[in-house]
N, C-alpha and C. Protein backbone atom coordinates (compact mmCIF):
# COMPACT_ATOMS: atom_id res chain seq x y z
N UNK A 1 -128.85 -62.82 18.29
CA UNK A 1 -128.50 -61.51 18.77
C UNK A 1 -127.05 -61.19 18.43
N UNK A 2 -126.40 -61.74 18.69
CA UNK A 2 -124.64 -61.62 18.58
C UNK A 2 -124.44 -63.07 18.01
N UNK A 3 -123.00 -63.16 17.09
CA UNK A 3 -122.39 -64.02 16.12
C UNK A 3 -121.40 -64.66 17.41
N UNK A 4 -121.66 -65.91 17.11
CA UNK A 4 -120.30 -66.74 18.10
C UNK A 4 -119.06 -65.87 17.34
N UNK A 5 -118.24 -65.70 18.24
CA UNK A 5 -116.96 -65.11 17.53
C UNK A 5 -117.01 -63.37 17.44
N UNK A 6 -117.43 -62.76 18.22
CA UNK A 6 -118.07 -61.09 17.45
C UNK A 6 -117.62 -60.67 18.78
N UNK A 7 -116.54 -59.50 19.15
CA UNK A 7 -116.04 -58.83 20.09
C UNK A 7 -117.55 -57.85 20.35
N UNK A 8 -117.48 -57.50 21.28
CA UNK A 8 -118.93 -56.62 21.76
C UNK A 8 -117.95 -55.28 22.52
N UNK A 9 -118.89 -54.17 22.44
CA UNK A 9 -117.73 -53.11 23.17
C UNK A 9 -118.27 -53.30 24.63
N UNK A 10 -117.66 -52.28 25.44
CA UNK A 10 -118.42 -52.62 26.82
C UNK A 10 -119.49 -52.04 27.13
N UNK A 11 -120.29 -51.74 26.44
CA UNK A 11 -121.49 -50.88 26.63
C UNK A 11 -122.32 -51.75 26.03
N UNK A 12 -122.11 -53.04 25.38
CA UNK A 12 -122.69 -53.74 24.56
C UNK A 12 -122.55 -54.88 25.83
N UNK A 13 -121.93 -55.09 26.50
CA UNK A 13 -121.64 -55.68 27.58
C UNK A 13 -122.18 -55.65 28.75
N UNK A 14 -121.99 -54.30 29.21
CA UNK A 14 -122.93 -53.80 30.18
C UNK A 14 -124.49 -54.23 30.53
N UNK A 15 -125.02 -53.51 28.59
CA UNK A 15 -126.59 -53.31 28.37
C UNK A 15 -126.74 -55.20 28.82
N UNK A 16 -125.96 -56.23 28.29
CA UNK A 16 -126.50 -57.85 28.37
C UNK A 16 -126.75 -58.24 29.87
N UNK A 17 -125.28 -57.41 30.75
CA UNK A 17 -125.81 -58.27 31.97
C UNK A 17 -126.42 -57.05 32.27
N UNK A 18 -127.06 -56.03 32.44
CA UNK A 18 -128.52 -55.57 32.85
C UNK A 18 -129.76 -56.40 32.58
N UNK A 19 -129.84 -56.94 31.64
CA UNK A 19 -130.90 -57.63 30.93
C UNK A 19 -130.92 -58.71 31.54
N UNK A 20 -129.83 -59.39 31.73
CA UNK A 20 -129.73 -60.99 32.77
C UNK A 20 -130.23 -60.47 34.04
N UNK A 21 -129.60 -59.58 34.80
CA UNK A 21 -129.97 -58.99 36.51
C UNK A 21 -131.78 -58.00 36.39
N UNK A 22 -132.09 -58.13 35.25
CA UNK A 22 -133.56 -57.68 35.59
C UNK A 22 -134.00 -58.20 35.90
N UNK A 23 -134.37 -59.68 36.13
CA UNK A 23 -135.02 -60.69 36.64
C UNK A 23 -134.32 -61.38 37.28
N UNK A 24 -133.83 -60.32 38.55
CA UNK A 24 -132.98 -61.39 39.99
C UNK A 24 -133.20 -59.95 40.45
N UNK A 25 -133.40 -60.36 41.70
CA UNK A 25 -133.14 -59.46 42.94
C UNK A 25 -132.75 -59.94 44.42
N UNK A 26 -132.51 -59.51 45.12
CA UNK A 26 -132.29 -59.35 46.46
C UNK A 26 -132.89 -59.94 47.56
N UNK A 27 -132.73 -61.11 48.16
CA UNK A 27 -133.67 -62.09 49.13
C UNK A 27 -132.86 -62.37 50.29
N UNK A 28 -133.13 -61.65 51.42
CA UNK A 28 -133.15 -61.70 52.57
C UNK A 28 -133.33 -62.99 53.43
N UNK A 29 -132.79 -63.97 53.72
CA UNK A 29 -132.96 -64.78 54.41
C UNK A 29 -132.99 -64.53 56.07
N UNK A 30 -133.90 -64.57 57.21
CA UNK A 30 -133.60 -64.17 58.39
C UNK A 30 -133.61 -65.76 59.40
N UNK A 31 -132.31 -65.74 59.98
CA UNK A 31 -132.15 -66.78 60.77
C UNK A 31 -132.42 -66.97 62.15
N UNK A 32 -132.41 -67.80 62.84
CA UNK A 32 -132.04 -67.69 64.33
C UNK A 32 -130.99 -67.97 64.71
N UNK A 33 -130.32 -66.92 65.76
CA UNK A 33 -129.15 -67.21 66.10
C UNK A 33 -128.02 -67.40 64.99
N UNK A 34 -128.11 -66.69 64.21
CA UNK A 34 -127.09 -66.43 62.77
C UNK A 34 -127.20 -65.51 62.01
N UNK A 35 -126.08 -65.18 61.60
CA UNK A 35 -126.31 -63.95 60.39
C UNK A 35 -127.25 -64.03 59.52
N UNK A 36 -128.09 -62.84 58.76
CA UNK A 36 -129.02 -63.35 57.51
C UNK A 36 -128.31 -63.54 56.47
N UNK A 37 -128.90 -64.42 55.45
CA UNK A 37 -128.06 -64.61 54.32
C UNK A 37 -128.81 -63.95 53.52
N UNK A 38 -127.91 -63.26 52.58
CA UNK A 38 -128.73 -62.56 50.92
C UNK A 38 -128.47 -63.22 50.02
N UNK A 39 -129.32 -63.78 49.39
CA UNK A 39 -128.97 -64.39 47.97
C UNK A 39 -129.68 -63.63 46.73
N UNK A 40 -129.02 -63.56 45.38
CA UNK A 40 -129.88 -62.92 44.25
C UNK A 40 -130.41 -64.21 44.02
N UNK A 41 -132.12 -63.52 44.14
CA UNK A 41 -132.90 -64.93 43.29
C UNK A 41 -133.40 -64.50 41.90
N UNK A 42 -133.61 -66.03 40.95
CA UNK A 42 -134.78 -65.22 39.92
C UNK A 42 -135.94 -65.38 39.96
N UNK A 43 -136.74 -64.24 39.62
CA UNK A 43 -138.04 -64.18 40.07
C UNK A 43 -139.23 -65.77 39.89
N UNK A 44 -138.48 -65.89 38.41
CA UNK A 44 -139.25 -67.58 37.83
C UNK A 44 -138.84 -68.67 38.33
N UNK A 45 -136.99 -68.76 39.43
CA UNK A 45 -136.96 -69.79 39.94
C UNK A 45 -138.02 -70.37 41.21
N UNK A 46 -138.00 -71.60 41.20
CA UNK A 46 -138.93 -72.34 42.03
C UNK A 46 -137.81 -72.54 43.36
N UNK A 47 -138.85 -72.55 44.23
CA UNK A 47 -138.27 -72.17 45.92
C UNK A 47 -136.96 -73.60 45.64
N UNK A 48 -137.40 -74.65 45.40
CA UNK A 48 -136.35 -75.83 45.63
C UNK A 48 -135.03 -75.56 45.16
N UNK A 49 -134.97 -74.95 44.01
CA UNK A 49 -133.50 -74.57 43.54
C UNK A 49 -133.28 -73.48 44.58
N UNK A 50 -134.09 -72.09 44.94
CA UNK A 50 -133.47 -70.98 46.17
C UNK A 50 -132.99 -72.13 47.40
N UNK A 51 -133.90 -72.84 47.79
CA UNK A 51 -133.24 -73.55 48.95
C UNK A 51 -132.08 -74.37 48.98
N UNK A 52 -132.06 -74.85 47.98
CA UNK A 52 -130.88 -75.19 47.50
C UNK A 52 -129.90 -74.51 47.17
N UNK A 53 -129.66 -73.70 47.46
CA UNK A 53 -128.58 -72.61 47.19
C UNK A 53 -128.45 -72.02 48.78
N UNK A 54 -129.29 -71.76 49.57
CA UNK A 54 -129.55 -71.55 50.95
C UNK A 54 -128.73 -72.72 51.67
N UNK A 55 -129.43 -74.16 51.20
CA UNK A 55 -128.56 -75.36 51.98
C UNK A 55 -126.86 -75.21 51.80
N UNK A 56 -126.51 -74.63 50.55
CA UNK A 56 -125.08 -74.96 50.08
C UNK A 56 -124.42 -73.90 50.96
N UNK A 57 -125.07 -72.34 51.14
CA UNK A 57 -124.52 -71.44 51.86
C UNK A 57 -124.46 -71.74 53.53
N UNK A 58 -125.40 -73.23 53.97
CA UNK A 58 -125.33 -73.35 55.30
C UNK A 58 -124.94 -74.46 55.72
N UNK A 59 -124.27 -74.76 54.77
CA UNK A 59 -124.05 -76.50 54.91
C UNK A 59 -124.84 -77.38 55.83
N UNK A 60 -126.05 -77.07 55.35
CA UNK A 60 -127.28 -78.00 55.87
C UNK A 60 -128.29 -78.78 54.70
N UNK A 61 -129.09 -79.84 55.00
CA UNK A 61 -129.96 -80.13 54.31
C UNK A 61 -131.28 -79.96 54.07
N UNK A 62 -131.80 -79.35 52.91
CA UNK A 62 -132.84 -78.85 53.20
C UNK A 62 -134.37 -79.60 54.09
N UNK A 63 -134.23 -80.80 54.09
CA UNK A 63 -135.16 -81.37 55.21
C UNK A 63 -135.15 -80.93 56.44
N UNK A 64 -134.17 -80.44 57.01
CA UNK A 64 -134.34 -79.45 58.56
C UNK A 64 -134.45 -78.23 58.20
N UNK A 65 -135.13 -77.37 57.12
CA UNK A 65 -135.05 -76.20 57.10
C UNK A 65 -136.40 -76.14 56.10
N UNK A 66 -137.30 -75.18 57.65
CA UNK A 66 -138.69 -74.27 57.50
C UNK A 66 -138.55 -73.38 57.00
N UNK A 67 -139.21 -72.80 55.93
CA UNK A 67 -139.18 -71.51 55.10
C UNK A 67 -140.20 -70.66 55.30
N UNK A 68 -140.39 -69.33 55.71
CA UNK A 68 -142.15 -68.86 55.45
C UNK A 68 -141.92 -67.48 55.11
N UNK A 69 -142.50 -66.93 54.31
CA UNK A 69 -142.69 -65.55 54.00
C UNK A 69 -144.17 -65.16 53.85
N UNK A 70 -144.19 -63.85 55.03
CA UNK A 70 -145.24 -63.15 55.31
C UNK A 70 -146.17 -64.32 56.31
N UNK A 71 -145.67 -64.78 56.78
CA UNK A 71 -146.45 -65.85 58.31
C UNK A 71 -146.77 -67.18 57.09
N UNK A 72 -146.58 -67.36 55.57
CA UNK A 72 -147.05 -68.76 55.40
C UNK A 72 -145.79 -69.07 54.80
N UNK A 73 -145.78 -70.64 55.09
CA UNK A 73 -144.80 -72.16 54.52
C UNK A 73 -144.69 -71.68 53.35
N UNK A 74 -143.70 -71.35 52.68
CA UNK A 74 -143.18 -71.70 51.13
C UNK A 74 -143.06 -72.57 50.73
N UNK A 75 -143.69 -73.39 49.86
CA UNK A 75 -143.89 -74.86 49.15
C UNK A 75 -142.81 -74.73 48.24
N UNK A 76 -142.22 -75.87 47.67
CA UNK A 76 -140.71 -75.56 46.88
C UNK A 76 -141.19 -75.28 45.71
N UNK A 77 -142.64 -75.88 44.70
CA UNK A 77 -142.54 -75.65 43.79
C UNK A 77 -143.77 -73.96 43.71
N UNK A 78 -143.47 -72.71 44.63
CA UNK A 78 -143.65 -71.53 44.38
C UNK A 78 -142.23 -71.05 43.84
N UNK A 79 -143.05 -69.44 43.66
CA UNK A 79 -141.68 -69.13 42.57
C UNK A 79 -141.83 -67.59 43.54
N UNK A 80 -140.60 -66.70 43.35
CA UNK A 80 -140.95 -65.46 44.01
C UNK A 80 -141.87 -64.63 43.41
N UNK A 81 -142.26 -64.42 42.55
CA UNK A 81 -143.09 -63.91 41.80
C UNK A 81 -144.50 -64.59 41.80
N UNK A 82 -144.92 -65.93 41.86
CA UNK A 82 -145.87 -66.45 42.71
C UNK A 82 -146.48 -65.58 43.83
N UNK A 83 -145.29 -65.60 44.90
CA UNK A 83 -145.93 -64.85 46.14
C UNK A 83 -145.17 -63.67 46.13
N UNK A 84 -145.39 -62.67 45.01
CA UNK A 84 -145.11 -61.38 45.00
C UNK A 84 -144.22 -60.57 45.86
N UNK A 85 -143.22 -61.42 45.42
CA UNK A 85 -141.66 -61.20 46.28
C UNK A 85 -141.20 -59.55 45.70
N UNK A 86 -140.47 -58.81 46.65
CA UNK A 86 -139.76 -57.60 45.62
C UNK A 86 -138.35 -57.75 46.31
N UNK A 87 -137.23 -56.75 45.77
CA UNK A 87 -136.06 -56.92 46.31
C UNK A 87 -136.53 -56.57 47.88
N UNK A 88 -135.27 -56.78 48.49
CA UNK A 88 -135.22 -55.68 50.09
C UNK A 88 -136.68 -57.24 51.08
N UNK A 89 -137.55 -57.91 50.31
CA UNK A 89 -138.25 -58.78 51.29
C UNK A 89 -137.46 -59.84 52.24
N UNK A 90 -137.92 -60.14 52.79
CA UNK A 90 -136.89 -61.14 53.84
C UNK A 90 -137.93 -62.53 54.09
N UNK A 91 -137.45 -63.40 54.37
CA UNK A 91 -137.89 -64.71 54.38
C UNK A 91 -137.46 -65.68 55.56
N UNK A 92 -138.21 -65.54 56.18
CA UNK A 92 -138.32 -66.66 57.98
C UNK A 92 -137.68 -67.86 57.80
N UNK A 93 -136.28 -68.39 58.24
CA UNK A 93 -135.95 -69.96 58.27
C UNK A 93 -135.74 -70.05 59.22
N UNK A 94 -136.30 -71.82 59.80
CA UNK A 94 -136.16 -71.68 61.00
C UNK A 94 -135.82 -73.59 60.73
N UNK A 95 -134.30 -73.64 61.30
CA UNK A 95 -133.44 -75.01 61.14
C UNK A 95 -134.27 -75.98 62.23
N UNK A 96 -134.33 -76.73 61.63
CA UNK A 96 -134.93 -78.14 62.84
C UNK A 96 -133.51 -79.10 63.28
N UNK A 97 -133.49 -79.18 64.40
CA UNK A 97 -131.98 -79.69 64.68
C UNK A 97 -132.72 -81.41 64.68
């Protein structure tokens, strides 16, 4: 697409990260007793890397932390697009102390 070494203008710039952010959106995490967290996910990542990014934002490990969207368990290796995630959805965690 582009030459290592090749200045791009910013409209050439722009159009690339549109193209990267088409496939990430907006994921609602809802907690108890804590703020929700938003993270951009991508649609093809698998839940273990999102939770993993969830653990780093809560400095917890993901073994005490239940996931469910729409009343069922999120298994790590679903993807959001698996279970027909859109931006603006929110996702149930619930920490096991």
């Amino acid at each position: 697409m582009f030459s290592s070494g090749e200045i791009l203008s910013e409209f050439e710039v722009d159009e690339l990260i549109k193209e990267a952010l088409q496939n990430t959106f907006k994921l609602k995490f809802v907690l108890q007793k804590r703020p929700p967290v938003i993270l951009d996910v991508d649609y093809t990542a698998e839940f273990s890397a999102v939770i993993g990014e969830l653990c780093d934002r809560l400095k917890t490990d993901s073994s005490k932390l239940a996931v469910f969207f729409d009343g069922e368990r999120i298994c790590e290796t679903d993807t959001p697009s698996s279970l027909g995630m859109e931006s603006g959805d929110a996702v149930d965690v619930i920490i096991k102390d």
